[in-house]
Protein backbone atom coordinates (compact mmCIF):
# COMPACT_ATOMS: atom_id res chain seq x y z
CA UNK A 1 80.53 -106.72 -62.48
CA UNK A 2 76.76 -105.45 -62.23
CA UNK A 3 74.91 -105.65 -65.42
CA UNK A 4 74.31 -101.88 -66.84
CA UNK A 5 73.86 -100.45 -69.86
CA UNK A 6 76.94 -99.94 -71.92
CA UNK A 7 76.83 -96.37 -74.04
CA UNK A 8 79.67 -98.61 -76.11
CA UNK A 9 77.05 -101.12 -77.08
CA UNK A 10 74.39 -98.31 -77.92
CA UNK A 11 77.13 -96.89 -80.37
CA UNK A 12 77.65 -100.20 -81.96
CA UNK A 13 74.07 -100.86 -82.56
CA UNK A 14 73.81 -97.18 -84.14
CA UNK A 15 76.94 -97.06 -85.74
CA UNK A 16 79.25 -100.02 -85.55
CA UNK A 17 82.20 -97.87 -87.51
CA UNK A 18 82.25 -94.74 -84.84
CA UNK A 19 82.86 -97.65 -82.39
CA UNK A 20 85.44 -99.04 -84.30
CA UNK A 21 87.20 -95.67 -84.71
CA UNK A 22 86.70 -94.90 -81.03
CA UNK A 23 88.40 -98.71 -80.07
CA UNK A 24 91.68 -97.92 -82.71
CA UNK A 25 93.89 -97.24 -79.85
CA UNK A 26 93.27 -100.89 -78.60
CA UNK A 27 93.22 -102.70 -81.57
CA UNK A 28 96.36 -101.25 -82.34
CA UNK A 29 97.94 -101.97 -78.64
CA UNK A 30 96.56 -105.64 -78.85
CA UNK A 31 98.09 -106.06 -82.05
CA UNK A 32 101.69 -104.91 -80.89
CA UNK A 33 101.73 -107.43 -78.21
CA UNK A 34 101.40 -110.40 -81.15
CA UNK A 35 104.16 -108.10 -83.03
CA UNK A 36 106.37 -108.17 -79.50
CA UNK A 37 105.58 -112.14 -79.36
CA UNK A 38 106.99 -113.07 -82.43
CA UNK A 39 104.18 -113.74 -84.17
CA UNK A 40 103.62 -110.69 -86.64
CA UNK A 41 106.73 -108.07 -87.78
CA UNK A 42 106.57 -104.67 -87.38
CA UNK A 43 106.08 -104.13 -90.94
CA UNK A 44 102.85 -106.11 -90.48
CA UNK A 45 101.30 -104.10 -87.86
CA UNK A 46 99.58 -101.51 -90.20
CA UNK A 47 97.76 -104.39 -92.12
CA UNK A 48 96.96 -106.63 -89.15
CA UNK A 49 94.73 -103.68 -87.59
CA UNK A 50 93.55 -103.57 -90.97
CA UNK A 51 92.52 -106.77 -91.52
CA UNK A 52 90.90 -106.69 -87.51
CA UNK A 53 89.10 -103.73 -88.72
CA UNK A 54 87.72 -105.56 -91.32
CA UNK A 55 87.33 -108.64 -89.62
CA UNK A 56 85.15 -106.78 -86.92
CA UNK A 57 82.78 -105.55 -89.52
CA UNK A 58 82.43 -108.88 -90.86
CA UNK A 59 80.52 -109.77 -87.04
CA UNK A 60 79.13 -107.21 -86.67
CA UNK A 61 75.67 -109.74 -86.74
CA UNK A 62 77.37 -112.70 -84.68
CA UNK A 63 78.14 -109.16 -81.72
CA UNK A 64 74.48 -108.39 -81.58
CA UNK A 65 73.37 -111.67 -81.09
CA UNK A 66 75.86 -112.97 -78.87
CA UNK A 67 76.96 -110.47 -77.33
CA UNK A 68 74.54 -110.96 -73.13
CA UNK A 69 76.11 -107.74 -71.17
CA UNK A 70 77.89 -109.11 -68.51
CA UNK A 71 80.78 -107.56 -69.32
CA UNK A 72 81.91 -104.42 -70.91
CA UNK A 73 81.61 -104.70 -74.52
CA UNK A 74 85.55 -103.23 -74.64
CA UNK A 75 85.71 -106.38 -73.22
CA UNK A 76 84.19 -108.91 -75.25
CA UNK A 77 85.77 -107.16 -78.34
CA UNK A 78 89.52 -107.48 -76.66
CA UNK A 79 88.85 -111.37 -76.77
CA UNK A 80 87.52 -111.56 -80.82
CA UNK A 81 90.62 -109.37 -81.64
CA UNK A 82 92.84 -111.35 -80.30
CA UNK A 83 91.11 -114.72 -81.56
CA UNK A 84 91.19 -112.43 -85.15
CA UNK A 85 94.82 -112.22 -84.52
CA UNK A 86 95.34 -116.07 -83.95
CA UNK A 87 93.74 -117.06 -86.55
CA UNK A 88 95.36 -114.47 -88.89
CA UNK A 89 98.37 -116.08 -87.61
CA UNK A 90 97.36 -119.93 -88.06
CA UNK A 91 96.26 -119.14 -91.72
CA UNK A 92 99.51 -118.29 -93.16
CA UNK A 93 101.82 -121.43 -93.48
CA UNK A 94 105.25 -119.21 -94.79
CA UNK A 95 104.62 -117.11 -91.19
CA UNK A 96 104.97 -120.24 -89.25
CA UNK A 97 107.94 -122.10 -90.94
CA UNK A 98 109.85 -118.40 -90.00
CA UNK A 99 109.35 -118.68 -87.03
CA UNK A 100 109.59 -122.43 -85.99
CA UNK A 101 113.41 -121.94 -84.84
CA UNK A 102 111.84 -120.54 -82.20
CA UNK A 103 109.84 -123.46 -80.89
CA UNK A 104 110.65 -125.60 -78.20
CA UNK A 105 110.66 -129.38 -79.22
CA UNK A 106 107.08 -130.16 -80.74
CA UNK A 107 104.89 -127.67 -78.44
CA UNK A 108 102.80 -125.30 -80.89
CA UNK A 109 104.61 -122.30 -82.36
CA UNK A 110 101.31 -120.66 -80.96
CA UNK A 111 101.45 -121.46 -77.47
CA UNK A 112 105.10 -120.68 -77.52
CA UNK A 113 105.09 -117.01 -78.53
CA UNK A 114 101.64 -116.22 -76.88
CA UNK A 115 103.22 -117.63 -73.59
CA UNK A 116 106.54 -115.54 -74.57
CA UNK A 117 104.95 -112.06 -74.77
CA UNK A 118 101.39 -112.00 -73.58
CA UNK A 119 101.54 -114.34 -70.63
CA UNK A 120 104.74 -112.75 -69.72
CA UNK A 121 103.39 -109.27 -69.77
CA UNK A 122 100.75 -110.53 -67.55
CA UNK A 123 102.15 -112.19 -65.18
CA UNK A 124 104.95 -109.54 -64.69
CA UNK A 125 101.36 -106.91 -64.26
CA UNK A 126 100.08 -109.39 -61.54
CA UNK A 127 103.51 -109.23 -59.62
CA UNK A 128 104.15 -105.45 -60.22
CA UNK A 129 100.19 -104.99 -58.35
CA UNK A 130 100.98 -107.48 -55.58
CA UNK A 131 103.97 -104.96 -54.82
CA UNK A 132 101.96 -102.44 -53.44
CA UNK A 133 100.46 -104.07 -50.14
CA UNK A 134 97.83 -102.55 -48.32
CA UNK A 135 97.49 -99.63 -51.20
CA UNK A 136 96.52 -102.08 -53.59
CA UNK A 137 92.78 -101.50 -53.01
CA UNK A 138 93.09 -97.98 -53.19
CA UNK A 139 95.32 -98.58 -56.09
CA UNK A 140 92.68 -100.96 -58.21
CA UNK A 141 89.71 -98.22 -57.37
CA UNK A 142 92.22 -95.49 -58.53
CA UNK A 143 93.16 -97.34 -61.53
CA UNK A 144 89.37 -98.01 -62.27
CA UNK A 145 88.47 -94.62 -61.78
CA UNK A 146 91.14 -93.63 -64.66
CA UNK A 147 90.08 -96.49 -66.75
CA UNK A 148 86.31 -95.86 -66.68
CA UNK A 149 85.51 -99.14 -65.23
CA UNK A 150 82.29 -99.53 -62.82
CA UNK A 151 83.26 -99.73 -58.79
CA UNK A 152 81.72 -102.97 -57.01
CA UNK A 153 80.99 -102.76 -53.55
CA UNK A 154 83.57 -105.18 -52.80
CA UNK A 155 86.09 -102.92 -54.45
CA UNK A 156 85.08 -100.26 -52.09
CA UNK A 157 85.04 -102.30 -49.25
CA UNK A 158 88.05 -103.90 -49.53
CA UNK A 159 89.79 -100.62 -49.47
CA UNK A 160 87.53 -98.87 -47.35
CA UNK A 161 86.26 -101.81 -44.63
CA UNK A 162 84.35 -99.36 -42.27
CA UNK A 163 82.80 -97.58 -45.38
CA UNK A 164 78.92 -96.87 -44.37
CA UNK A 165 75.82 -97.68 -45.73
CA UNK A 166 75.05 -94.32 -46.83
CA UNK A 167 78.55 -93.99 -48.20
CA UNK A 168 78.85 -96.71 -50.16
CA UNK A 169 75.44 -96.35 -51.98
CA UNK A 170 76.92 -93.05 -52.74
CA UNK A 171 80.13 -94.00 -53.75
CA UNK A 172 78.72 -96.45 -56.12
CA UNK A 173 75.88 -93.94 -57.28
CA UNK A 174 78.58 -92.24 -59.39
CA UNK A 175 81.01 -95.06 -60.12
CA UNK A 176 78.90 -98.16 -60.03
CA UNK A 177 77.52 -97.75 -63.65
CA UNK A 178 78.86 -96.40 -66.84
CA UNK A 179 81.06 -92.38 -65.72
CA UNK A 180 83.29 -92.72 -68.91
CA UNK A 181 81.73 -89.02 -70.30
CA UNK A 182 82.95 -87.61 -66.91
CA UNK A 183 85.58 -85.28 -67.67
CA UNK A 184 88.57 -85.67 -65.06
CA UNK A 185 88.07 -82.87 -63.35
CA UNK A 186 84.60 -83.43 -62.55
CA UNK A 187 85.48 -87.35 -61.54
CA UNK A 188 88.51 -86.23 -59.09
CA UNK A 189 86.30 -83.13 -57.53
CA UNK A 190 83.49 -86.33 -57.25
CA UNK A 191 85.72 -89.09 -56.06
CA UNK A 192 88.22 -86.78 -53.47
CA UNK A 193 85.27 -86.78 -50.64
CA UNK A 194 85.09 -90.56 -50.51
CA UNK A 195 88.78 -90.84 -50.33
CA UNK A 196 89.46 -88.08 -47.85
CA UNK A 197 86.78 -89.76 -45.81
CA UNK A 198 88.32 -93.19 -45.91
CA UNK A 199 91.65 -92.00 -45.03
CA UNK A 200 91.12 -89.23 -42.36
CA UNK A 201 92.53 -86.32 -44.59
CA UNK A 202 91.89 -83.18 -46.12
CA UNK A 203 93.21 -83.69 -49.70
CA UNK A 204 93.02 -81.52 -53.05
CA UNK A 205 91.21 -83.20 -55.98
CA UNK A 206 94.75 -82.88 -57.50
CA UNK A 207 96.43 -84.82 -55.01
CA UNK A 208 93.94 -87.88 -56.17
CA UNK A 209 95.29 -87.25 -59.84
CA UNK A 210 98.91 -86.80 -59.26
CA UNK A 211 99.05 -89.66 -56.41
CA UNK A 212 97.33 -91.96 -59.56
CA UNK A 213 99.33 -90.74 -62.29
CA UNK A 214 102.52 -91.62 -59.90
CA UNK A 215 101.38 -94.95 -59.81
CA UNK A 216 101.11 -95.49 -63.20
CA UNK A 217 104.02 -94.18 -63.67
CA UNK A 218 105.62 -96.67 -61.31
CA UNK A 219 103.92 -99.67 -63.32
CA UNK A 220 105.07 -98.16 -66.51
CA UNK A 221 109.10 -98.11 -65.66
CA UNK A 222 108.57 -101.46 -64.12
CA UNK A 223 107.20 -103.20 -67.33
CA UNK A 224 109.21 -101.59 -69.57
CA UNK A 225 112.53 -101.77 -67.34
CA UNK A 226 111.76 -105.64 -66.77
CA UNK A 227 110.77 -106.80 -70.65
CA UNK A 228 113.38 -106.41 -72.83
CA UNK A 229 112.60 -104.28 -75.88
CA UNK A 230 108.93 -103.42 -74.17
CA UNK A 231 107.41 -100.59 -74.57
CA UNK A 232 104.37 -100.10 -72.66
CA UNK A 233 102.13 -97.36 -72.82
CA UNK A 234 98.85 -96.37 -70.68
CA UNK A 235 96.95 -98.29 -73.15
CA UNK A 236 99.03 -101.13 -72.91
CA UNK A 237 98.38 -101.28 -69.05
CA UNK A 238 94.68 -100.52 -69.18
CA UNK A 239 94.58 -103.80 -71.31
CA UNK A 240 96.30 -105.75 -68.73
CA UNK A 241 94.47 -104.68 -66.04
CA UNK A 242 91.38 -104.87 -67.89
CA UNK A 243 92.46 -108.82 -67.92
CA UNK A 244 92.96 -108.86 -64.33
CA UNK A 245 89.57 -108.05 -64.02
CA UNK A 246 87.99 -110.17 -66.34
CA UNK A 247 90.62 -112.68 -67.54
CA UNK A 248 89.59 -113.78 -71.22
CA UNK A 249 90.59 -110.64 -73.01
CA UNK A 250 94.46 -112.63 -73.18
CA UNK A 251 93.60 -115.60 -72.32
CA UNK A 252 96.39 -118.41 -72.55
């Protein structure tokens, strides 16, 4: 991923607490997968993003100073909340001795419900994207489009092999860098040229939106249908395939 300047970070350096309010919908999400694994109950849920909130403000210092920009920031906080969320786990000695029934032999408790719900949900993601063939290029560009993740120029080529010089530097001179204040409507009118180019047709910039809000659609009924008691939501799948990308947010 090239190296840009992440409006995210700039927030967090001006007001670390806007950021955290803007990031609730993950923190929440990422908690629910520990609360799917086993590992939290629902009654917990409400005081574990609590106690992440808090737990975040508490690094605030360590973030600035560790924090080197090659990835998103989103990114980089994904991985401390869930590390928050192990350790919230590990501290609390009554949480474990519930759940050890559920082990297998003498492998860590940990291991075993991280591997039940995150690494499941994962994996299943990894097999649901391999499903779609030759649109799976067009598919990861869509999805980072709706995601507000930066393009690469592999990403474009791989989808788009006979993509010109000109083209490309274009393409990437509206998605290679930080477009998350684009407003939909301005990022499908932007985005339909490149793909009506690529693809010999004469498209609406609806067609982009619906054909990508099929597809996620698609992914959604597949997790959900394939997981019992899963309930995936758009934010739930932006986090996975925000792992695919940069696998450390859920790491094993």
């Amino acid at each position: 991923m090239p190296r840009f300047v992440d409006p995210d970070f700039e927030l967090f350096l001006a007001d670390p607490h806007a950021l955290l309010l803007k990031y609730q919908n993950m923190i929440t999400t990422i908690v629910r997968l520990y609360v799917k694994g086993g590992m939290f109950t629902q009654d917990e849920l409400a005081d574990m993003v609590q106690t992440v909130n808090l737990a975040l403000l508490e690094r605030v210092g360590s973030i600035r100073q560790n924090y080197n920009h090659s990835t998103l920031l989103r990114t980089y906080i994904s991985a401390i909340i869930r590390n928050i969320c192990r350790r919230q786990w590990q501290i609390n000695p009554k949480r474990r001795a519930l759940l050890r029934p559920l082990t297998d032999g003498d492998a860590d408790q940990h291991e075993q419900l991280d591997r039940h719900g995150i690494k499941q949900s994962k994996l299943l993601f990894a097999a649901v994207m391999k499903q779609y063939g030759r649109h799976g290029p067009k598919l990861t560009i869509c999805l980072k489009l709706r995601f507000r993740q930066p393009l690469t120029r592999s990403d474009i080529l791989a989808w788009w092999p006979r993509c010109r010089r000109a083209e490309l530097k274009k393409f990437l001179g509206h998605f290679g860098g930080d477009f998350e204040k684009m407003t939909d409507l301005v990022m499908y009118t932007t985005a339909t040229p490149f793909f009506n180019a690529a693809e010999q047709k004469v498209n609406t910039d609806d067609a982009l939106r619906k054909w990508t809000a099929k597809r996620i659609e698609e992914i959604l009924e597949t997790l959900n249908g394939s997981i019992p008691g899963a309930a995936f939501n758009e934010e739930a799948l932006r986090i996975l395939f925000e792992d695919s990308l940069s696998p450390f947010i859920l790491q094993d």
